[in-house]
Protein backbone atom coordinates (compact mmCIF):
# COMPACT_ATOMS: atom_id res chain seq x y z
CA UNK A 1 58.63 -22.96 5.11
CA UNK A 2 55.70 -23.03 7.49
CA UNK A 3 57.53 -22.01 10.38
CA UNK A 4 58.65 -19.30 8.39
CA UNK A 5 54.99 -17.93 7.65
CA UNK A 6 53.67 -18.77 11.41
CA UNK A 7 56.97 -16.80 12.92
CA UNK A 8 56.23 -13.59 10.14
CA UNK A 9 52.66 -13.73 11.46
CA UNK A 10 53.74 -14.11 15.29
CA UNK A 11 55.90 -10.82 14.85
CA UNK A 12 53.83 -8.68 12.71
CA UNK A 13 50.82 -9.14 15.25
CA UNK A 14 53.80 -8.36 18.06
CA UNK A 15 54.71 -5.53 16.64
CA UNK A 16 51.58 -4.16 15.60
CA UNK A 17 51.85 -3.85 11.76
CA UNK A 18 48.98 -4.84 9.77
CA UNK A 19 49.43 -8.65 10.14
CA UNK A 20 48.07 -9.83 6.80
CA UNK A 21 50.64 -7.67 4.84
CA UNK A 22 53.64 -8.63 6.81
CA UNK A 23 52.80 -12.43 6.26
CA UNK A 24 52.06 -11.30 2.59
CA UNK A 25 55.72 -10.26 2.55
CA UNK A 26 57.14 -13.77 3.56
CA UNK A 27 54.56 -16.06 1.49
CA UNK A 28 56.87 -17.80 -1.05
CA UNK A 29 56.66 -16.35 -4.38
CA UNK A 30 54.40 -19.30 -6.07
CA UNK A 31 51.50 -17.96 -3.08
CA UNK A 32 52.18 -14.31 -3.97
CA UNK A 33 49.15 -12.55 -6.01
CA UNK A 34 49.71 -12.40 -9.38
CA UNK A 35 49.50 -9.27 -11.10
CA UNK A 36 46.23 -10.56 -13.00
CA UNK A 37 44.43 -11.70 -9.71
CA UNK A 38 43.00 -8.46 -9.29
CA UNK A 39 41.03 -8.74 -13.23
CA UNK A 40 39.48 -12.11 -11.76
CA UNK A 41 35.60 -11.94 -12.08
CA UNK A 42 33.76 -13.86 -9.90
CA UNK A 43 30.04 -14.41 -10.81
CA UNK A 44 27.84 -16.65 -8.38
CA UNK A 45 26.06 -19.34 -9.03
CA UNK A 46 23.34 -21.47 -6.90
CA UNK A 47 23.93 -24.32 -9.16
CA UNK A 48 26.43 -27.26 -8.90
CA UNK A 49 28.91 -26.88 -11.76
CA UNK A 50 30.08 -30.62 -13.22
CA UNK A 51 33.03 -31.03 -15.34
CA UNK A 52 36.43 -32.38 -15.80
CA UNK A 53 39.95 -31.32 -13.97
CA UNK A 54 42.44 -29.47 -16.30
CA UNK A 55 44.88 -28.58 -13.08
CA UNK A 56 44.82 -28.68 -9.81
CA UNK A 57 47.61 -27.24 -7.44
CA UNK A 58 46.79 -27.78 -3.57
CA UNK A 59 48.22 -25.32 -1.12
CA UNK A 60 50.56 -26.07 1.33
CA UNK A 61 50.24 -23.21 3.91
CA UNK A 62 47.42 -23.52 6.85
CA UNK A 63 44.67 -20.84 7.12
CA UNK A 64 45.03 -18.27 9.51
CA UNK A 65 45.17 -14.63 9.37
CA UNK A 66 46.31 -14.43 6.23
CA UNK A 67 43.12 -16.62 3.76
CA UNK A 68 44.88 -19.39 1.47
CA UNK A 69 43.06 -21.98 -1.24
CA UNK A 70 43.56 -24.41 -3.49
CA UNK A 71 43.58 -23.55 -7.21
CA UNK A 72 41.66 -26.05 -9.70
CA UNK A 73 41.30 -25.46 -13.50
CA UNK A 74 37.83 -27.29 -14.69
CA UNK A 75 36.27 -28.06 -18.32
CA UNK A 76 32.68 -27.77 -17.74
CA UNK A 77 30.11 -29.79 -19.07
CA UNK A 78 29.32 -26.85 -21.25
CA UNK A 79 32.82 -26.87 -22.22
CA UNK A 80 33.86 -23.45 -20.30
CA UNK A 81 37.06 -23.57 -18.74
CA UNK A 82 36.62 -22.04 -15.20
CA UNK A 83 39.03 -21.55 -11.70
CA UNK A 84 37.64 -23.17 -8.17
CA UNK A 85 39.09 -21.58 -5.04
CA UNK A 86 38.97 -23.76 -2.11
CA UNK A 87 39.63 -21.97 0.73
CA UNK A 88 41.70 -23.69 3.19
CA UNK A 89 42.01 -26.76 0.85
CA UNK A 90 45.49 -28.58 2.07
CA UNK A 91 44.68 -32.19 1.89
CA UNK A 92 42.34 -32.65 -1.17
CA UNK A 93 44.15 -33.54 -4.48
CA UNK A 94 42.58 -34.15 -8.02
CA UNK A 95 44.18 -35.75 -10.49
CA UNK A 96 44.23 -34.44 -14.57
CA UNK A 97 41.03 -35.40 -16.31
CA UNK A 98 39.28 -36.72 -13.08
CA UNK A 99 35.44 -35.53 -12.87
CA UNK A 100 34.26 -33.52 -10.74
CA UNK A 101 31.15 -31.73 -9.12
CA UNK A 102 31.46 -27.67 -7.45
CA UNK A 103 29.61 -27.02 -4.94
CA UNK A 104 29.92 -22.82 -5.56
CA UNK A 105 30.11 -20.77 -2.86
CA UNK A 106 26.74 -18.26 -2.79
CA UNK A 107 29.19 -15.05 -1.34
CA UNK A 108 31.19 -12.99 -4.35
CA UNK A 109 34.83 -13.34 -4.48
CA UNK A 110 37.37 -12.14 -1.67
CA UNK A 111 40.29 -10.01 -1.83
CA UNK A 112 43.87 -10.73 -0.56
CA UNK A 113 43.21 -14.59 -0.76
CA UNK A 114 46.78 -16.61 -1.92
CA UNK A 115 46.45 -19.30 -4.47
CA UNK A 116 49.12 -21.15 -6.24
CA UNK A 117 50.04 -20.08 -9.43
CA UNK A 118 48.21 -21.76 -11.91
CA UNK A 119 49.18 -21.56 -15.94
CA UNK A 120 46.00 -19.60 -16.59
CA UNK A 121 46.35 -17.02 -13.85
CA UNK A 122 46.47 -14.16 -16.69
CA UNK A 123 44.23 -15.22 -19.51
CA UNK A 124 41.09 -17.05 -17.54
CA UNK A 125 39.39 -14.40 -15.65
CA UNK A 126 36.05 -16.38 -14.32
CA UNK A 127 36.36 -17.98 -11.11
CA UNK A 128 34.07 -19.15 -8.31
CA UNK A 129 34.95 -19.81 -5.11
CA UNK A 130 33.12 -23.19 -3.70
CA UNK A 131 34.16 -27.04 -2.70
CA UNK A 132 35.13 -29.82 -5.15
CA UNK A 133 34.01 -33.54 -4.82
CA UNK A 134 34.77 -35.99 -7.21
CA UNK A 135 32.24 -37.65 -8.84
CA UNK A 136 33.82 -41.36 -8.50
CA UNK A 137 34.47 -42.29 -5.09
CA UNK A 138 38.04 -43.47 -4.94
């Protein structure tokens, strides 16, 4: 599957089409924007955000020319249910109910950035971009 995206990318910068589409094209279907992804709001915050892991679903394609994170459904403290994007996130994994602390990112969301499908892609609309430690150091 990798070789896959790294040989789309390799032709479409060859041939001189807009590279980030043409590796859009071969992403498989659980990286491919969902419909909803485009309704995402995402508000900044300067504040670390604590709470407690709902899902998490790491990505397994490398960062390149074409901007992938992982996807993480948290229960906030103030019992909110928010999305973290970590961009580039390929080796970090967080288990159901584990806590957390988010680190927010300061800049407002990005477009064209592919996420694993998560179950609330449609129906939760906040989500902040940022890096996710656990709070118990495993």
């Amino acid at each position: 599957m990798k070789r896959t995206i790294g040989t789309a990318m390799l032709i479409a910068i060859i041939s001189n089409w807009n590279a980030e589409m043409s590796a859009a094209i071969y992403l498989p279907r659980q990286y491919q924007q969902s419909s909803c992804q485009d309704k995402w709001q995402y508000p900044v915050s300067r504040d670390d955000i604590k709470g407690k892991v709902v899902f998490h679903k790491t990505t397994n394609e490398l960062c390149g020319l074409v901007p992938t994170a992982s996807v993480t459904l948290v229960k906030t403290t103030e019992n909110d249910t928010i999305r973290v994007l970590e961009l580039c996130n390929i080796d970090k994994k967080f288990t159901s109910g584990e806590l957390v602390v988010i680190h927010p990112s300061t800049k407002a969301g990005m477009d064209n950035v592919y996420t694993p499908l998560d179950p609330r892609a449609c129906s939760l609309m906040r989500t902040y971009f940022g890096v996710i430690e656990s709070i118990v150091k495993r």
